[in-house]
Each structure stands twice: as structure tokens, then as C-alpha cells.
C-alpha atoms as a PDB file:
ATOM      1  CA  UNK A   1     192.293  38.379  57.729  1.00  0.00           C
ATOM      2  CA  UNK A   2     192.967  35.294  55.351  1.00  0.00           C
ATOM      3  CA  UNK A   3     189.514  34.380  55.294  1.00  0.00           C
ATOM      4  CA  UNK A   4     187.980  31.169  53.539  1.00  0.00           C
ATOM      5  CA  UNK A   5     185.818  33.063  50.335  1.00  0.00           C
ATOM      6  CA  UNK A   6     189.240  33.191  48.442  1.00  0.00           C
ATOM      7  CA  UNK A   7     189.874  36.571  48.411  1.00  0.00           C
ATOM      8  CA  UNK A   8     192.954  38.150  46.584  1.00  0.00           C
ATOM      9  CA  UNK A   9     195.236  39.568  49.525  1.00  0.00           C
ATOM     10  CA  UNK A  10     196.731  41.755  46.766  1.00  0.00           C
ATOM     11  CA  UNK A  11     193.362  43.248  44.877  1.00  0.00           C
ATOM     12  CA  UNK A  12     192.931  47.410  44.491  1.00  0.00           C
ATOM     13  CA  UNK A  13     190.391  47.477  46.668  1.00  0.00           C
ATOM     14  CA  UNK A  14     191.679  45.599  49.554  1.00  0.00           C
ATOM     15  CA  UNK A  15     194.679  46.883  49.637  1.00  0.00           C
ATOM     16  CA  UNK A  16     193.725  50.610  49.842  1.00  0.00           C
ATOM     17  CA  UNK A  17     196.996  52.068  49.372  1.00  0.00           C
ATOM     18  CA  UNK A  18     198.522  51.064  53.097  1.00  0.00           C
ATOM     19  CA  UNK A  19     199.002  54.975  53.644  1.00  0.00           C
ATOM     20  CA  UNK A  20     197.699  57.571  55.741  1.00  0.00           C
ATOM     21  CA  UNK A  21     197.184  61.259  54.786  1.00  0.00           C
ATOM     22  CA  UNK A  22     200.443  62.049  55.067  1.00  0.00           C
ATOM     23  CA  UNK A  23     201.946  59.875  52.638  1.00  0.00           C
ATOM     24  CA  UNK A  24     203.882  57.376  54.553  1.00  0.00           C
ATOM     25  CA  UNK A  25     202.522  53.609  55.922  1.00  0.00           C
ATOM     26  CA  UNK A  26     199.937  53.806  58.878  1.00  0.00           C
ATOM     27  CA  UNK A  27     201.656  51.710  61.505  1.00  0.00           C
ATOM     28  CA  UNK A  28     199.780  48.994  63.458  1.00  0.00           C
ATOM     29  CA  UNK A  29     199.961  47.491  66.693  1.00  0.00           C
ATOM     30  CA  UNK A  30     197.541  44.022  65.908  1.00  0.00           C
ATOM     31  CA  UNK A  31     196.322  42.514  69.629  1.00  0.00           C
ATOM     32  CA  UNK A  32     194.678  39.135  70.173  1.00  0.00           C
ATOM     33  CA  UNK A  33     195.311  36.436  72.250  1.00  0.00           C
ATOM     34  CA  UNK A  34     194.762  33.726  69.321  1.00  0.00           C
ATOM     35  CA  UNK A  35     197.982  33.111  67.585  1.00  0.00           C
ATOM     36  CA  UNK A  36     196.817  32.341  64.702  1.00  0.00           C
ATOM     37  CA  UNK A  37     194.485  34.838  64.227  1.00  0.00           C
ATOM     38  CA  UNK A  38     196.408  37.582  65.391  1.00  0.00           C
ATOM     39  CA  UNK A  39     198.929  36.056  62.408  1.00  0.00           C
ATOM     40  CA  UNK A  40     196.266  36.102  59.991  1.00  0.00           C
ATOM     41  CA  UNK A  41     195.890  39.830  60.927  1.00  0.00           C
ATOM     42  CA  UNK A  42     199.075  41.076  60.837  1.00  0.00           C
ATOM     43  CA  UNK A  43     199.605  39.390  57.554  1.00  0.00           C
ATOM     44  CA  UNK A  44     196.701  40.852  55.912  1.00  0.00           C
ATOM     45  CA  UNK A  45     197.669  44.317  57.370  1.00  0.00           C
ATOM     46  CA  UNK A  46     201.050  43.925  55.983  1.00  0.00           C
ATOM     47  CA  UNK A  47     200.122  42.613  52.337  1.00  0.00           C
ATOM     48  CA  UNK A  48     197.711  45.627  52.203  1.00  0.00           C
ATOM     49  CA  UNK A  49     201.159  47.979  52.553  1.00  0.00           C
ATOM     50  CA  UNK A  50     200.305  49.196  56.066  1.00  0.00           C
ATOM     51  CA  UNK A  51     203.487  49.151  58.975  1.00  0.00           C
ATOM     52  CA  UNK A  52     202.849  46.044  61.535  1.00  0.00           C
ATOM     53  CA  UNK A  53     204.870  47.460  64.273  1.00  0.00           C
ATOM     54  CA  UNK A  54     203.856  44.887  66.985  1.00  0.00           C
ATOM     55  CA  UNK A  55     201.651  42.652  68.170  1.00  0.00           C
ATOM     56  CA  UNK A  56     200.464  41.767  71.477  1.00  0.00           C
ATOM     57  CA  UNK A  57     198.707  38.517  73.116  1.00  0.00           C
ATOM     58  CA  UNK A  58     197.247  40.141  76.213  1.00  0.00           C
ATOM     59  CA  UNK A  59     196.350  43.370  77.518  1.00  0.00           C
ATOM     60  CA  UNK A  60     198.684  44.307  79.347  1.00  0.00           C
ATOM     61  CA  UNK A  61     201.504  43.621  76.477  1.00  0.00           C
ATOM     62  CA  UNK A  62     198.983  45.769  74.080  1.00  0.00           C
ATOM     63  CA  UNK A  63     199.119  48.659  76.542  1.00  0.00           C
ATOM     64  CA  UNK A  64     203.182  48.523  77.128  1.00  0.00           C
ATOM     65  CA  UNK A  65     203.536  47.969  73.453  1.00  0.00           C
ATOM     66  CA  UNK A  66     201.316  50.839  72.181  1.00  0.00           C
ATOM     67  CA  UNK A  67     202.984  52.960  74.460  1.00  0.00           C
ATOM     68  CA  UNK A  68     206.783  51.828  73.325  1.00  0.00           C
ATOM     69  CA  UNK A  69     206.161  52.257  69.644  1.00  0.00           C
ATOM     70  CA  UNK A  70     203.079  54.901  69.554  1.00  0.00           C
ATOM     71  CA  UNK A  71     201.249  53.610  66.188  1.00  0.00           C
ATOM     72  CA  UNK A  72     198.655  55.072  64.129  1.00  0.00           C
ATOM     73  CA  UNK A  73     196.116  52.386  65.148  1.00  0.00           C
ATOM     74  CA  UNK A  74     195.745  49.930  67.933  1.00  0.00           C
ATOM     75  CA  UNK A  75     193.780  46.400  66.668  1.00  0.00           C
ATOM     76  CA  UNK A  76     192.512  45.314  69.896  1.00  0.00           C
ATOM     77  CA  UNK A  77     190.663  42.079  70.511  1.00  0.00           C
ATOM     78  CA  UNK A  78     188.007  42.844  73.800  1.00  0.00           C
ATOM     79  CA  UNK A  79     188.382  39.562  75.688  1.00  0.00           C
ATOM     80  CA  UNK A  80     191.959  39.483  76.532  1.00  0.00           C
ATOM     81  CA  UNK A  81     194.004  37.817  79.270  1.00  0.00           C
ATOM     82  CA  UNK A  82     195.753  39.611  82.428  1.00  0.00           C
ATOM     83  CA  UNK A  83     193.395  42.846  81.063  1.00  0.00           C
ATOM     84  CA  UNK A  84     190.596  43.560  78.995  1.00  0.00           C
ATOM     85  CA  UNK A  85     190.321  45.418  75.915  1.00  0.00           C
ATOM     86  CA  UNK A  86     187.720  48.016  77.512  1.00  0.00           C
ATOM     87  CA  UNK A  87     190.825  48.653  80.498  1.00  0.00           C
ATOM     88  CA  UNK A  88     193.152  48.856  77.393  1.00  0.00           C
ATOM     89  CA  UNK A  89     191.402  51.229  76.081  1.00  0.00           C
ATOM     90  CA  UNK A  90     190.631  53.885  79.450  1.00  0.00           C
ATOM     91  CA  UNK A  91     194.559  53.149  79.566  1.00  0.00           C
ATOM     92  CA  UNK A  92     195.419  54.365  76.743  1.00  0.00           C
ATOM     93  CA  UNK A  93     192.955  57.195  76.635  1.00  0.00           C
ATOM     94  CA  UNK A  94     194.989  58.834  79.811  1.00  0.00           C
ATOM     95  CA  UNK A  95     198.112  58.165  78.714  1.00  0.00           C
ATOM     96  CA  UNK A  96     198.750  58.302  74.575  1.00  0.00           C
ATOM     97  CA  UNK A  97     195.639  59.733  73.526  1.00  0.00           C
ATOM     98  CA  UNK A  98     196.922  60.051  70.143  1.00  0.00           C
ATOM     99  CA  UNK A  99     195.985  56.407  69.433  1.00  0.00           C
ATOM    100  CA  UNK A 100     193.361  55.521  67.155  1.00  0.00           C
ATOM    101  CA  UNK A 101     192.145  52.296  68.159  1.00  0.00           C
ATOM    102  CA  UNK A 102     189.998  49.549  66.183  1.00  0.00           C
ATOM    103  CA  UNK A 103     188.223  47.076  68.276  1.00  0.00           C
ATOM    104  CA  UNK A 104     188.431  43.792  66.345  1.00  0.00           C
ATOM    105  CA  UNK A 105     185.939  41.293  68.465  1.00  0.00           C
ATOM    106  CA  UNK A 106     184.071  38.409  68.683  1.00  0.00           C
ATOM    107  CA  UNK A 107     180.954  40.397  70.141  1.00  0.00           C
ATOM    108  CA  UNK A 108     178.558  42.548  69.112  1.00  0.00           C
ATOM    109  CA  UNK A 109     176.816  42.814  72.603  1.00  0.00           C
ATOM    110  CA  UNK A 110     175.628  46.377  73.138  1.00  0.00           C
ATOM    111  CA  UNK A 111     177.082  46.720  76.978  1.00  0.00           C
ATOM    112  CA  UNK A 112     180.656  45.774  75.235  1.00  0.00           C
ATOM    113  CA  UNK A 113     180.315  48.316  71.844  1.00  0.00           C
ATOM    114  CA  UNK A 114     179.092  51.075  74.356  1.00  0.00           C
ATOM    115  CA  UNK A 115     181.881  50.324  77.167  1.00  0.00           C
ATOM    116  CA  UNK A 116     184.391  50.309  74.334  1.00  0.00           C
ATOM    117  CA  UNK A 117     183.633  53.341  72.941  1.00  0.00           C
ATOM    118  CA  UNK A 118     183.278  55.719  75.680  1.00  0.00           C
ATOM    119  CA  UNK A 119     186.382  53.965  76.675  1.00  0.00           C
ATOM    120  CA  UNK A 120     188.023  55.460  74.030  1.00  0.00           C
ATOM    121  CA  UNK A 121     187.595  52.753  71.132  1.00  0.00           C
ATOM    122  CA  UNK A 122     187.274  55.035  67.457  1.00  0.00           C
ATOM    123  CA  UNK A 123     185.375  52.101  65.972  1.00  0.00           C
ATOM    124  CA  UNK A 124     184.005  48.443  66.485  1.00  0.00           C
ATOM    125  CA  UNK A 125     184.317  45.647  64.218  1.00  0.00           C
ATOM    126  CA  UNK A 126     182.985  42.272  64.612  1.00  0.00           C
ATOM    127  CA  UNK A 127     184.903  39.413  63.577  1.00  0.00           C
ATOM    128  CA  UNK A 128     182.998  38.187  60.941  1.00  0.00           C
ATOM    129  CA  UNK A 129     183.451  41.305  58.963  1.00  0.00           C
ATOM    130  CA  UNK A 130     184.961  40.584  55.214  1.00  0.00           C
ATOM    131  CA  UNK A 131     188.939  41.521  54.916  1.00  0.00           C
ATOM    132  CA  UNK A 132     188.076  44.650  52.942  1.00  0.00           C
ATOM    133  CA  UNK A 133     185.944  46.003  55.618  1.00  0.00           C
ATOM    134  CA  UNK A 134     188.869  45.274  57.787  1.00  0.00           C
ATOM    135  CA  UNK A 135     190.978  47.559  56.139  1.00  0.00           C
ATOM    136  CA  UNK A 136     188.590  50.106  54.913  1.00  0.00           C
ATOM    137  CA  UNK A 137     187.286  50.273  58.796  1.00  0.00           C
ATOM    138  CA  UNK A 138     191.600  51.089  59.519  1.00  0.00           C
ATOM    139  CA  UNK A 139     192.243  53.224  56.975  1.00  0.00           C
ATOM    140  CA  UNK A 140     189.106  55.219  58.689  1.00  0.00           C
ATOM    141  CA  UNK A 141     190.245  54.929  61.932  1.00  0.00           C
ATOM    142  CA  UNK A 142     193.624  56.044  60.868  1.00  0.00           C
ATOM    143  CA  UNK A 143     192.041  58.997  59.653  1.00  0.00           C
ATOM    144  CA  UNK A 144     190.174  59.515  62.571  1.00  0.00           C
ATOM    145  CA  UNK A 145     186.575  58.660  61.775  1.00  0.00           C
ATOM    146  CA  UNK A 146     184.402  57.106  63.779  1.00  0.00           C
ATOM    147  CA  UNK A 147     183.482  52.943  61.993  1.00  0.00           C
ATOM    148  CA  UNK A 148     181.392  50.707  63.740  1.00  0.00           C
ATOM    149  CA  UNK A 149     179.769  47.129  62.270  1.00  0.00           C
ATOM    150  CA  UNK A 150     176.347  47.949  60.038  1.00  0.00           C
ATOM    151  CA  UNK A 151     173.997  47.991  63.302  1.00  0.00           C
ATOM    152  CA  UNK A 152     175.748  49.052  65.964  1.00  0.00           C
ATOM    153  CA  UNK A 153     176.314  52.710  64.767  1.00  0.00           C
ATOM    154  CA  UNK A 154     172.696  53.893  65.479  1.00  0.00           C
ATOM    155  CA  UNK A 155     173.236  52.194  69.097  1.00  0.00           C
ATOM    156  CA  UNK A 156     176.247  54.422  69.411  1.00  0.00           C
ATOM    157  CA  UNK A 157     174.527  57.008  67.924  1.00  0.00           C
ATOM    158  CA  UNK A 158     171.458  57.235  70.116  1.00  0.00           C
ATOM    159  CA  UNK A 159     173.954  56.791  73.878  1.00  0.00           C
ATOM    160  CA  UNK A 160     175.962  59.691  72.674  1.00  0.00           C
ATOM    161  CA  UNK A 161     172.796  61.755  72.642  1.00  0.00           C
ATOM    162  CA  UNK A 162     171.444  60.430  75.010  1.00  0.00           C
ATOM    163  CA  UNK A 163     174.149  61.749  77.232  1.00  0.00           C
ATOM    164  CA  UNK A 164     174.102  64.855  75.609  1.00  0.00           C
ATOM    165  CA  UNK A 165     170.538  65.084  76.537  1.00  0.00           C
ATOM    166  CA  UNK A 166     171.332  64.465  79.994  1.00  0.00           C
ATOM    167  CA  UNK A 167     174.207  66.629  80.075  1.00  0.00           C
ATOM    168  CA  UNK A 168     171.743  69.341  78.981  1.00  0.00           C
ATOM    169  CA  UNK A 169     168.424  68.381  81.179  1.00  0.00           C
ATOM    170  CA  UNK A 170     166.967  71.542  83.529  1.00  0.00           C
ATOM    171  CA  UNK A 171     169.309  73.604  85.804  1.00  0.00           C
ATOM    172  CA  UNK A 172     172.660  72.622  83.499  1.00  0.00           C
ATOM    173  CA  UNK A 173     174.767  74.961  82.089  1.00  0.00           C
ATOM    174  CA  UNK A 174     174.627  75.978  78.264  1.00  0.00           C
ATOM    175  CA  UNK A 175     176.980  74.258  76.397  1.00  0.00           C
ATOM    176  CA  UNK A 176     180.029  76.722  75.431  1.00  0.00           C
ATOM    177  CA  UNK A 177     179.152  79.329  72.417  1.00  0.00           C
ATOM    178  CA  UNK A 178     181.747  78.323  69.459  1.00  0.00           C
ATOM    179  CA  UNK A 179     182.452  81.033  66.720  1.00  0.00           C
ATOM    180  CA  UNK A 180     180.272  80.119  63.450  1.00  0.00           C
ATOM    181  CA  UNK A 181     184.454  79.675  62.157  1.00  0.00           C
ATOM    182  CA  UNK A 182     184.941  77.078  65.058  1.00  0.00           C
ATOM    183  CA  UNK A 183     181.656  75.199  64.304  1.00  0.00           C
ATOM    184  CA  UNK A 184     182.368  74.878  60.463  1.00  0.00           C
ATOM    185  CA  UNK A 185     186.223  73.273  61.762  1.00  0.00           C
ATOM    186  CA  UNK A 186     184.410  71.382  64.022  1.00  0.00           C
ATOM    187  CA  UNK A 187     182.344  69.599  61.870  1.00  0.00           C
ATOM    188  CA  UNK A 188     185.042  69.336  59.790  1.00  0.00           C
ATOM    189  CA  UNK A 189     187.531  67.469  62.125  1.00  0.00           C
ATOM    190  CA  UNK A 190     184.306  65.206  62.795  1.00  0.00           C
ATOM    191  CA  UNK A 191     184.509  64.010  59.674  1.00  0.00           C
ATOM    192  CA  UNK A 192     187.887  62.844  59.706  1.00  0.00           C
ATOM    193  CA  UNK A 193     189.745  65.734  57.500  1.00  0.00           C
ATOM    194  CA  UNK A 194     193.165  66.404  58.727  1.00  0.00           C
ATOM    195  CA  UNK A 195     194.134  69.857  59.788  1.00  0.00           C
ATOM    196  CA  UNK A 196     196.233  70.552  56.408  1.00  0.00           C
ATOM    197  CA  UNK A 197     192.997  69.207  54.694  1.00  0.00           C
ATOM    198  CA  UNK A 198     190.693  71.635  56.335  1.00  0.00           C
ATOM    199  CA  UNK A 199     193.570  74.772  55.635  1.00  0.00           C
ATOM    200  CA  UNK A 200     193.633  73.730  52.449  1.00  0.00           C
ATOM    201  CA  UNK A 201     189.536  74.216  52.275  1.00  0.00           C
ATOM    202  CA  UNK A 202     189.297  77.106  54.278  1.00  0.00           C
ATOM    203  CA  UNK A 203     191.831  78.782  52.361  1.00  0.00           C
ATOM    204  CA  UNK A 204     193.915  79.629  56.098  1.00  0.00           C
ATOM    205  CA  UNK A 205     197.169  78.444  57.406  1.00  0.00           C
ATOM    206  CA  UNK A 206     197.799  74.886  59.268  1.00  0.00           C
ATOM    207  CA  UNK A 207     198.769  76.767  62.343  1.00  0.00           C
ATOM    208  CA  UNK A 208     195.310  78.656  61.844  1.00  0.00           C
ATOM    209  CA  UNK A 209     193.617  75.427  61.771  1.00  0.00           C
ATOM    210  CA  UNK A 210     195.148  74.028  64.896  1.00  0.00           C
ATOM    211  CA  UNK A 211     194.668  77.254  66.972  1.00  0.00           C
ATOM    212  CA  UNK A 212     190.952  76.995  66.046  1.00  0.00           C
ATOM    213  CA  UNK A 213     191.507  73.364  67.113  1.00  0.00           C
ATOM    214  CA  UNK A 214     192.978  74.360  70.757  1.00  0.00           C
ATOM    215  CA  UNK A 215     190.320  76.666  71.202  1.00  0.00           C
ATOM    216  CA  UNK A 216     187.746  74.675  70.717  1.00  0.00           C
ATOM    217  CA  UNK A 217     188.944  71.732  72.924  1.00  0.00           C
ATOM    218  CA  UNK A 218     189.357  74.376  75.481  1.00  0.00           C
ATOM    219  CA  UNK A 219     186.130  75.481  75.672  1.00  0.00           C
ATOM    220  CA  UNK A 220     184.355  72.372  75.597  1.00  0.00           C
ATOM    221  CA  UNK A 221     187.083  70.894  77.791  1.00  0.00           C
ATOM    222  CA  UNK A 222     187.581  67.890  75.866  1.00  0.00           C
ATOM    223  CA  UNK A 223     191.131  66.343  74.903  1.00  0.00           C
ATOM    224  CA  UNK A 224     191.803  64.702  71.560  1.00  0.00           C
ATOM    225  CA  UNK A 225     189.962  64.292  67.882  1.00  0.00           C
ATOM    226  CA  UNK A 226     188.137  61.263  69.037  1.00  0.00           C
ATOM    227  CA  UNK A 227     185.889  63.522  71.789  1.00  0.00           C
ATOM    228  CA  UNK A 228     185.699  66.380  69.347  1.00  0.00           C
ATOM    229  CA  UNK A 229     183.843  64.352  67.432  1.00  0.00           C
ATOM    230  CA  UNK A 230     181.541  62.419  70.010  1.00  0.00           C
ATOM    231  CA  UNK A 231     180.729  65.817  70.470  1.00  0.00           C
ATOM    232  CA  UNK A 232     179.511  67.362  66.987  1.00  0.00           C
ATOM    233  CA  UNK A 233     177.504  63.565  66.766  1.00  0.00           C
ATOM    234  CA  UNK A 234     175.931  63.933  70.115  1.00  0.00           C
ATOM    235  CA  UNK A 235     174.598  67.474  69.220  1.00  0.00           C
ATOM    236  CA  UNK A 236     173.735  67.010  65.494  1.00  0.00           C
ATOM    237  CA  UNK A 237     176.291  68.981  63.848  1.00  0.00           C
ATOM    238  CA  UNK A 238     176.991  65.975  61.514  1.00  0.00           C
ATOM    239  CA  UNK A 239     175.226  63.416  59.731  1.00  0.00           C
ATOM    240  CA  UNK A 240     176.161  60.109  60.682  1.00  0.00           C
ATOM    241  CA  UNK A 241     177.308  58.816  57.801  1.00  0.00           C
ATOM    242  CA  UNK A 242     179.312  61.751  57.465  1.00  0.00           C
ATOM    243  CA  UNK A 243     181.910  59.557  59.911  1.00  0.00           C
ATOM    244  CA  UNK A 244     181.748  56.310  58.888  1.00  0.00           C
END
């Protein structure tokens, strides 16, 4: 975002390196139905050395777009023509769950942060947020941790175990017993560390890692990164600012 407090688009700490944990650019898919902000965005992203690989102007284009060119990270506006960025988002979910995706809004209503995010949404960023938030709160999403505006992540917080809570109330099942091995990768993947990351630390082979991974999805019969770690936040097994 070129914003007006004259900040250098090509400082160290705003750029952030533009890569993932892999080495190569994090591609981008930027959505918005302003032109000129959704310009703005893109050219920020870009002078930071991330990989714009689209942009979008309404829902529906960010949905057929993301699924076309499969980025790292969506940039999704909420309040978007012909479909909104909470449908986006369940849309997504079912179909390229892979996506990391950054809600870049106007809003910081509760309903909309909450809707978003068991939507699917990684994090939640107002629009008044400074450019090097911007791209810190990417680069985090990328990663897949969890970033939400200072003040909305205790709201998110407190629903997640809220519904754990529920989930858990009298005459519910147990949750599933994980290994002490799959709790520690658990928490680990919560935190954003990649599998290689977590190999690396546990001393064990990638393939190791993701095994433990596939396990533990299948017991608690989730599907992706993002609900792994809802999960380990909703029942305490990390600290919230472990994510963000």
C-alpha cells in the first residue's frame, strides 16, 4: 500500500525478502474492487519482491483466478461485487484448500472477522494497517500462521474455544488421543514451521514429518494446516502469540 506517511517502498524491513520458506517468490493473487487500491497493492507487493500473479475486482473473478493460477496467498477485500469475500473464502476452502488467504478490509466488525475466519480466512487485516504490517501479516500467512489486526485476535481466540467448549460439553465424545510425538508436531505446524523445518528439529525425515501430519488430520478429521491449527488454539496447546 503506497500510503501517505512517506514510507520507503524499498526499506529492509518492508520489503522482507519477498520469499517464502522455500526460497523462491510467494505468489499473490491481490482482490478488491477499487482500482486504485487494488493497484496500490499489487505494487507494494511487487516492490517488496513477492510474485503478483493476478488480481481480481469481484468475487467471483478472485475465486476463478485463485483457482487458475493456485498462489501462495489470496488478498481478498470482504465487500465485493457479484460475491462476497466470506463466499470466496467457503469456496475456496472446498475446492483449493492449499490457499492461504489474507483478508485485507475496510471492517473490523466482529460478525465479519469471525465469518471470515471459520470461512477459511488465515488472517484479518484492516485497512488502515501501516504497509509493513501488510507484508509482515503475508509473509505470515504465507507461512501459514494465523495474523489478525491488534484486537481482534483475542475475539478469535475466545470463538475458537468457545466452540471447542461446546464441542466438548456433557455426553460428547473425547477428543481423539494423539501420540505425545503427534502433539509436539502439532504444535509445531501451529506455529507456522514447515514440514522440512520441523524434520530438521526433530532430527526425522520429511516423509516422517508428513506421515505424522496425515495421521493426525485423520484422527481429528480435519483437512489442511489452517484447521490443524484452529485446533491446537482452541485446546491450548499453543500460546497465542506463538501464531501471530
Amino acid at each position: 500500500m503506497n500510503r501517505p506517511d512517506g514510507e520507503d517502498a524499498t526499506s529492509p524491513d518492508a520489503s522482507a525478502g519477498g520469499t517464502g520458506a522455500d526460497g523462491r517468490p510467494i505468489r499473490v493473487v491481490v482482490a478488491d474492487d477499487h482500482p486504485m487500491w487494488r493497484e496500490a497493492v499489487a505494487r507494494d507487493l511487487e516492490s517488496a519482491g513477492l510474485d503478483v500473479v493476478g488480481t481480481a475486482a469481484d468475487g467471483r473473478a478472485a475465486v476463478d483466478r485463485t483457482l487458475a493460477v493456485s498462489p501462495d496467498v489470496l488478498v481478498l477485500d470482504l465487500m465485493l461485487p457479484e460475491m462476497n469475500g466470506v463466499e470466496v473464502c467457503r469456496r475456496l476452502q472446498a475446492r483449493l484448500p492449499s490457499v492461504r488467504i489474507l483478508v485485507l478490509s475496510a471492517s473490523g466488525e466482529a460478525e465479519n472477522v469471525l465469518q471470515a475466519v471459520k470461512e477459511g480466512a488465515t488472517g484479518y487485516l484492516v485497512k488502515s494497517a501501516s504497509r509493513e504490517e501488510f507484508l509482515a501479516a503475508v509473509h505470515a500467512v504465507a507461512a501459514g500462521r494465523a495474523v489478525f489486526t491488534p484486537g481482534l485476535a483475542g475475539l478469535v481466540l475466545g470463538e475458537f474455544r468457545r466452540l471447542a467448549d461446546t464441542a466438548s460439553g456433557p455426553g460428547e465424545e473425547d477428543p481423539p488421543v494423539l501420540t505425545p510425538r503427534e502433539t509436539e508436531i502439532l504444535r509445531h505446524v501451529a506455529t507456522g514451521m514447515s514440514y522440512r523445518e520441523i524434520a530438521d528439529m526433530l532430527v526425522v525425515s520429511h516423509r516422517t514429518v508428513q506421515n505424522h501430519v496425515q495421521n493426525i488430520l485423520g484422527k481429528l478429521q480435519l483437512h489442511n494446516r489452517v484447521q490443524l491449527a484452529r485446533y491446537a488454539v482452541a485446546r491450548g496447546l499453543v500460546d497465542p502469540g506463538d501464531e501471530a
